[in-house]
Protein backbone atom coordinates (compact mmCIF):
# COMPACT_ATOMS: atom_id res chain seq x y z
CA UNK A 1 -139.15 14.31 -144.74
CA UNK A 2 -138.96 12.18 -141.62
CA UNK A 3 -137.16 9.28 -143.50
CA UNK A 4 -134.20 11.87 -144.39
CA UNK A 5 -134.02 13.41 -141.14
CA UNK A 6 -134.13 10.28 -139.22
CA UNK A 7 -130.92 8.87 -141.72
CA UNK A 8 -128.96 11.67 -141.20
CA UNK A 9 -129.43 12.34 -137.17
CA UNK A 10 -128.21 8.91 -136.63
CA UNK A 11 -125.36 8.68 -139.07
CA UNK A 12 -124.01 11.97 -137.12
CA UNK A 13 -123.68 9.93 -134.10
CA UNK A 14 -123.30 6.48 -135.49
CA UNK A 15 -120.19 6.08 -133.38
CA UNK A 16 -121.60 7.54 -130.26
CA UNK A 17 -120.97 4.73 -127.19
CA UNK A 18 -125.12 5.98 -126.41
CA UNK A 19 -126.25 4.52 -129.66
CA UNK A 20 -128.57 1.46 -129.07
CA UNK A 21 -128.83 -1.44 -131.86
CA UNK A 22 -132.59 -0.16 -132.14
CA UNK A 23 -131.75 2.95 -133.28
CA UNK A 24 -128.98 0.88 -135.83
CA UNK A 25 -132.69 -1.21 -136.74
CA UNK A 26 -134.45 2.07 -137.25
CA UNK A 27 -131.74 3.83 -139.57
CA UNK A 28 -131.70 0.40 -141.42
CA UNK A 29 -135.37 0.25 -141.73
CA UNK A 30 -135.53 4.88 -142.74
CA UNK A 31 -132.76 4.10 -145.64
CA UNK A 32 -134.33 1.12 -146.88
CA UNK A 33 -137.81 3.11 -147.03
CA UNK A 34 -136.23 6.06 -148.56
CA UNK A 35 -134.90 3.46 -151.45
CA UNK A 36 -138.08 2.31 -152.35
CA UNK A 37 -139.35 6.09 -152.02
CA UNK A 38 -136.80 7.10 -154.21
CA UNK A 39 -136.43 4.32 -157.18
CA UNK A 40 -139.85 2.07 -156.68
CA UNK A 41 -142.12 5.20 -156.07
CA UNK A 42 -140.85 6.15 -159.94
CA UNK A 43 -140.88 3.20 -161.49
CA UNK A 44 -144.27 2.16 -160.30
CA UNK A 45 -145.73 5.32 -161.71
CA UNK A 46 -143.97 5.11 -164.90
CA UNK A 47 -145.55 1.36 -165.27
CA UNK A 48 -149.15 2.58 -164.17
CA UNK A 49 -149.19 5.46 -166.19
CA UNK A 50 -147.96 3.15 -169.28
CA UNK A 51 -150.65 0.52 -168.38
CA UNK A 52 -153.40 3.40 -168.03
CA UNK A 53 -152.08 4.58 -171.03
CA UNK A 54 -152.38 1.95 -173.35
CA UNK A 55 -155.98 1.08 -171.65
CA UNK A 56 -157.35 4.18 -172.43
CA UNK A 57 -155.70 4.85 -175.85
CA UNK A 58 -157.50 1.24 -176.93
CA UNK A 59 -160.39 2.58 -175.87
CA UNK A 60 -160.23 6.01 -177.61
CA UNK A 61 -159.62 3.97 -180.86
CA UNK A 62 -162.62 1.61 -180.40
CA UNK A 63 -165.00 4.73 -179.50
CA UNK A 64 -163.48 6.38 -182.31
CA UNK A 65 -164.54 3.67 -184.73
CA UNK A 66 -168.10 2.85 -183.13
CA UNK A 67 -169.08 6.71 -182.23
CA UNK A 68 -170.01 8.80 -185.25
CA UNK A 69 -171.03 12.27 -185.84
CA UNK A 70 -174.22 13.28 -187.71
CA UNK A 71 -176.50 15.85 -188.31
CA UNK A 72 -179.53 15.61 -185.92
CA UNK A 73 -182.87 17.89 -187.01
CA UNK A 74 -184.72 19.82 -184.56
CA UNK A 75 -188.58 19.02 -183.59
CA UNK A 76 -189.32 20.79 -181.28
CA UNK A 77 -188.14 22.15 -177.39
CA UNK A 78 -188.74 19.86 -174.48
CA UNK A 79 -189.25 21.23 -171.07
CA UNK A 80 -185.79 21.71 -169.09
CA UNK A 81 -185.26 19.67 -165.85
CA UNK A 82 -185.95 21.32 -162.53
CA UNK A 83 -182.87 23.79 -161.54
CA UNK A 84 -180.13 22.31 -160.21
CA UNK A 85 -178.41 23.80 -157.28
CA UNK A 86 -174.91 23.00 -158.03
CA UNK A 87 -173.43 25.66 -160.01
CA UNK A 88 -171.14 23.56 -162.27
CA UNK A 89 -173.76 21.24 -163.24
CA UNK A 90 -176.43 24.36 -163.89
CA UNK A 91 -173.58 26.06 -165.96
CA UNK A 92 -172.97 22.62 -167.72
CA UNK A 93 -176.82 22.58 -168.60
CA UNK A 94 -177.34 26.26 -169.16
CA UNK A 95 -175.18 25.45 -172.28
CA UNK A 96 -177.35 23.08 -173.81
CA UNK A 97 -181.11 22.67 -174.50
CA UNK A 98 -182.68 19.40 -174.27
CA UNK A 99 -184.79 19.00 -177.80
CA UNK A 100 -186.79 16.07 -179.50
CA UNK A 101 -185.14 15.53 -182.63
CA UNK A 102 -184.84 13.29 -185.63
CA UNK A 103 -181.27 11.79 -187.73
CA UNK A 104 -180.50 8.79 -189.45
CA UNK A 105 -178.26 6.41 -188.11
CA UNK A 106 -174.83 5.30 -189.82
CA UNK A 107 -176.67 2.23 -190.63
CA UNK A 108 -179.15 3.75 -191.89
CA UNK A 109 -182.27 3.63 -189.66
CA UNK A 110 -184.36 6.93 -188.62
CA UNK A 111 -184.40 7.83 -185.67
CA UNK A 112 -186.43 9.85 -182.93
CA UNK A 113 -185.44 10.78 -179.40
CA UNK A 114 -184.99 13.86 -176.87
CA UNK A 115 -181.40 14.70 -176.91
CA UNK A 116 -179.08 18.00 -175.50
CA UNK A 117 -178.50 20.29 -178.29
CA UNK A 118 -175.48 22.56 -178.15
CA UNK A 119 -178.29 25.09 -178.99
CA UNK A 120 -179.59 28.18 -177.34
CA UNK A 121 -182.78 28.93 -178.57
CA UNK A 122 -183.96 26.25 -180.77
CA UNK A 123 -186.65 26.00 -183.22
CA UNK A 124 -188.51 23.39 -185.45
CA UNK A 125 -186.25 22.35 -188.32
CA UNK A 126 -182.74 23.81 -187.07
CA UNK A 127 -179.69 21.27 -187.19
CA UNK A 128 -176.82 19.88 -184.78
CA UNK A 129 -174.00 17.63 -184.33
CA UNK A 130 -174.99 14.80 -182.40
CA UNK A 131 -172.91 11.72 -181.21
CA UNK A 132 -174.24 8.49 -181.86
CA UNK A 133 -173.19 4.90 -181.86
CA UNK A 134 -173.07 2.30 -184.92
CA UNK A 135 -177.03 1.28 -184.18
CA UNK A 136 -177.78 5.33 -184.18
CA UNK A 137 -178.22 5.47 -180.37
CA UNK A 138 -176.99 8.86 -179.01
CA UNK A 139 -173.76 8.14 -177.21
CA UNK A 140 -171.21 10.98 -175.44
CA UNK A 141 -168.18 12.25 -177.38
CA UNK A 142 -165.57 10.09 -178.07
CA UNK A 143 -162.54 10.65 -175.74
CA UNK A 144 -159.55 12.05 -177.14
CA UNK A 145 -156.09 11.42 -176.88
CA UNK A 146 -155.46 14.16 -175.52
CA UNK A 147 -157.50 13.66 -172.30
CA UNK A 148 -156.50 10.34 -172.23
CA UNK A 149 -152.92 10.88 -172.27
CA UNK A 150 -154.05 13.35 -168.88
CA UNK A 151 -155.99 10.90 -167.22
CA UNK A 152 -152.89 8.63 -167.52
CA UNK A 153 -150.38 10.85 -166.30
CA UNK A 154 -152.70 11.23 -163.31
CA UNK A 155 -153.10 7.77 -162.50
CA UNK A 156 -149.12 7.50 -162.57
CA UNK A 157 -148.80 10.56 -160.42
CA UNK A 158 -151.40 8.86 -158.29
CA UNK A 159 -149.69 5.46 -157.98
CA UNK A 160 -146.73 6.92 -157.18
CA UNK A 161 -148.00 8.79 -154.43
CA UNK A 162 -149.75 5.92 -152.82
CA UNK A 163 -146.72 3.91 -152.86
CA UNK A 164 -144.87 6.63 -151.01
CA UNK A 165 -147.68 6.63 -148.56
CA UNK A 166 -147.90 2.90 -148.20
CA UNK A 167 -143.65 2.77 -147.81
CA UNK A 168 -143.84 5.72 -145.00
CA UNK A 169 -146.79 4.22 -143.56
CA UNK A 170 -145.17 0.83 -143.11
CA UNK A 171 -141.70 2.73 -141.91
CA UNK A 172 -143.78 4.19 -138.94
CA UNK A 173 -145.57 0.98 -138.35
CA UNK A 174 -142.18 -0.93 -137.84
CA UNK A 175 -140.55 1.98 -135.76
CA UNK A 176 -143.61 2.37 -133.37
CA UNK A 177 -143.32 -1.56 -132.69
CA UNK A 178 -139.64 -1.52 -132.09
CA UNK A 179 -140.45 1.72 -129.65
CA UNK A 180 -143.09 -0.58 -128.06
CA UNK A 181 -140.46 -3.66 -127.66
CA UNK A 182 -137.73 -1.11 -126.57
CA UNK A 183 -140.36 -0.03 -123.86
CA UNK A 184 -141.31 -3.29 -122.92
CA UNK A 185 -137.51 -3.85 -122.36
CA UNK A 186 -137.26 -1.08 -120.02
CA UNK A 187 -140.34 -2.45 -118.10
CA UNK A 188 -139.04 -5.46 -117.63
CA UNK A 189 -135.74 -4.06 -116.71
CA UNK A 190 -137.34 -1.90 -114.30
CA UNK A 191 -138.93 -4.68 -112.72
CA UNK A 192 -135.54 -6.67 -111.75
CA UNK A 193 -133.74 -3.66 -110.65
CA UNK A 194 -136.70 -1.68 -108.70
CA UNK A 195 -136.69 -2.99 -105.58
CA UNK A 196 -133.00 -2.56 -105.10
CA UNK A 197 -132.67 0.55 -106.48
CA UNK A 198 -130.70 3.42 -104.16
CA UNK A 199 -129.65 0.48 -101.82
CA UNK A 200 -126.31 -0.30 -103.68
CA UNK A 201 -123.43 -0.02 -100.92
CA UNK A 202 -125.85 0.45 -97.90
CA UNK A 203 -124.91 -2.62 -96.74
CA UNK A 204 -128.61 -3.83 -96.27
C-alpha cells in the first residue's frame, strides 16, 4: 500500500540533511491515514454491520409475524410472460408457473388471484404453499436470519472499505496540494534567482 511504503521510505532517511519539512508533512499526514485505516476502518464496520444487523433482524421478526404460509388451490394455468432474455431471470421463472388460484386468508377471507406456483405442470385442483400477508394478500417469503445476518456482514465489509477509500483518497488529496505549493515554491524561487543564474563571480 502507498501509505506503508511512503512511512517507511522516509523514516529510512529521516535524518538525511536532503529531507525537506514537506516530506516531514507528508510522512505525518501517510501515518496518520494509515491509523485511521488501521483502527477506524474496523471499528466503523463493526458499528455498521451491528446497526444493519439489528435493522434487518427487526424486520425479519415483524415479516415473520405478519407473513403466513397457507395452502393456495389451483384454478387453472395462466399464460407465461413473453421470454426473457436474461438467463438468470428465465431460469428464476422457468421454476415457477404463474396460476390463478384460490386460499383463505389468516383472517379468514377467500381469496382469488394469479400467483407463481412452485409448480411444473399444474392442473385444476392441485395445492401449494403460498406467502401471504395478515389481510391474505400474496406477499414474498419472509427473510431469514440467516440472509440477514449476510446482508449485514456485507454492509460492514462495505463500510469499511469505503472508509479506507475515503482516508486514501483524502491522503492523496493533501499530498498532491502540498506537491502543488512545493512547486509553486520552486517557481517563485526560480523567478528571483533566474536572471542571475551562471553570473555568480563574473564580475558583471
Amino acid at each position: 500500500m502507498q501509505v506503508v511504503r511512503a512511512i517507511v521510505g522516509l523514516w529510512r532517511w529521516r535524518h538525511n540533511p536532503l529531507r525537506r519539512g514537506t516530506d516531514l508533512a507528508e510522512a505525518w499526514v501517510a501515518l496518520a491515514a494509515l491509523i485511521l485505516i488501521v483502527v477506524a476502518g474496523p471499528v466503523v464496520g463493526i458499528v455498521a454491520g451491528s446497526l444493519s444487523r439489528d435493522a434487518l433482524y427487526r424486520s425479519v421478526d415483524e415479516q415473520r409475524s405478519h407473513r403466513h404460509r397457507i395452502t393456495a388451490t389451483v384454478v387453472k394455468k395462466v399464460a407465461q410472460p413473453p421470454l426473457d432474455t436474461d438467463p438468470e431471470t428465465a431460469t428464476a421463472r422457468d421454476a415457477h408457473t404463474r396460476v390463478m388460484a384460490t386460499w383463505t386468508a389468516p383472517d379468514g377471507s377467500a381469496h382469488r388471484d394469479r400467483v407463481v406456483a412452485a409448480l411444473e405442470s399444474p392442473h385444476r385442483g392441485d395445492t401449494f404453499r403460498l406467502w401471504t400477508d395478515d389481510h391474505g394478500n400474496a406477499v414474498g417469503r419472509p427473510l431469514d436470519r440467516a440472509t440477514a445476518a449476510t446482508h449485514a456482514v456485507l454492509a460492514g465489509f462495505g463500510a469499511s472499505v469505503a472508509l479506507t477509500g475515503l482516508v486514501e483518497g483524502g491522503r492523496r488529496v493533501i499530498v498532491w496540494r502540498m506537491v502543488r505549493r512545493r512547486y509553486a515554491r520552486w517557481d517563485r524561487a526560480w523567478d528571483i534567482a533566474g536572471p542571475d543564474w551562471g553570473r555568480t563571480g563574473t564580475g558583471s
